[in-house]
Protein backbone atom coordinates (compact mmCIF):
# COMPACT_ATOMS: atom_id res chain seq x y z
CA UNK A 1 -21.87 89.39 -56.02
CA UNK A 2 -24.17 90.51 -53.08
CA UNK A 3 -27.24 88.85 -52.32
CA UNK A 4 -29.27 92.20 -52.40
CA UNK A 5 -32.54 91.98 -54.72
CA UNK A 6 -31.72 93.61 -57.74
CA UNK A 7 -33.88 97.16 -58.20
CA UNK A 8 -34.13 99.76 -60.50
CA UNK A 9 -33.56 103.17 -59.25
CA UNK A 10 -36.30 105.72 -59.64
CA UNK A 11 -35.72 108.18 -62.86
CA UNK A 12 -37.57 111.49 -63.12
CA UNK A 13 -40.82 112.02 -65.21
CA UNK A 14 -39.01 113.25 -68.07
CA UNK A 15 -41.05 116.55 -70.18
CA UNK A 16 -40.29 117.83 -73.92
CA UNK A 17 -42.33 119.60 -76.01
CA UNK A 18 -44.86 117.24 -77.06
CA UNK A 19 -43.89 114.21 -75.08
CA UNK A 20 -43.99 112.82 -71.15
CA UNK A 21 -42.40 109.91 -70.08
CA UNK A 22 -43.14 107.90 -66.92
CA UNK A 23 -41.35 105.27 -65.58
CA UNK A 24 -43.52 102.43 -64.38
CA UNK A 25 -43.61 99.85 -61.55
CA UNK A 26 -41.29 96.97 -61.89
CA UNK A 27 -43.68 93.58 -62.55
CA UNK A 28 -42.92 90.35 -60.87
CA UNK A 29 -40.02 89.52 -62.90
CA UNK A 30 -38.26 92.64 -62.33
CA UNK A 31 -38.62 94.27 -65.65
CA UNK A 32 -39.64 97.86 -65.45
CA UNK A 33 -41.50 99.61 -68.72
CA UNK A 34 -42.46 103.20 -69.42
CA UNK A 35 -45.13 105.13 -70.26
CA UNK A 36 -45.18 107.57 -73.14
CA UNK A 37 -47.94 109.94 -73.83
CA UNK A 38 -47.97 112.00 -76.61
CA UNK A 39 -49.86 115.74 -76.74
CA UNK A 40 -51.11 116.57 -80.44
CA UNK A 41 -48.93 119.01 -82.17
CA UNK A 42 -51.20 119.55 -84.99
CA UNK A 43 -54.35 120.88 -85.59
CA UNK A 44 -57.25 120.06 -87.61
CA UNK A 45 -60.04 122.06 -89.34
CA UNK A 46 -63.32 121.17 -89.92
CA UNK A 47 -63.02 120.79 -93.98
CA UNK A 48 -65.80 122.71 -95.94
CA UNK A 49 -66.20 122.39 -99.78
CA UNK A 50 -64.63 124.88 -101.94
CA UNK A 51 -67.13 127.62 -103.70
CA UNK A 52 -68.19 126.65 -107.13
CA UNK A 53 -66.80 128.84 -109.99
């Protein structure tokens, strides 16, 4: 095994629909996270009170 300090390579921001993930910088001990972040896919309406028979 080589010497070489061990490094992740760089992956793409990755897109879907409702979703982005980001890859993050590694920390001290080498471990590298990501970032998720989540767009709202559904809506909400102000609620009113239904009309009285």
């Amino acid at each position: 095994m080589s010497n070489a300090p061990k490094t992740r390579p760089k992956v793409p921001e990755g897109k879907s629909r409702f979703l982005i993930t980001r890859q993050k910088e590694a920390n001290e001990k080498g471990f590298v996270g990501y970032d998720t972040i989540w767009e709202s896919f559904q809506k909400e309406q102000e609620y009113t009170t239904p009309k009285r028979p």
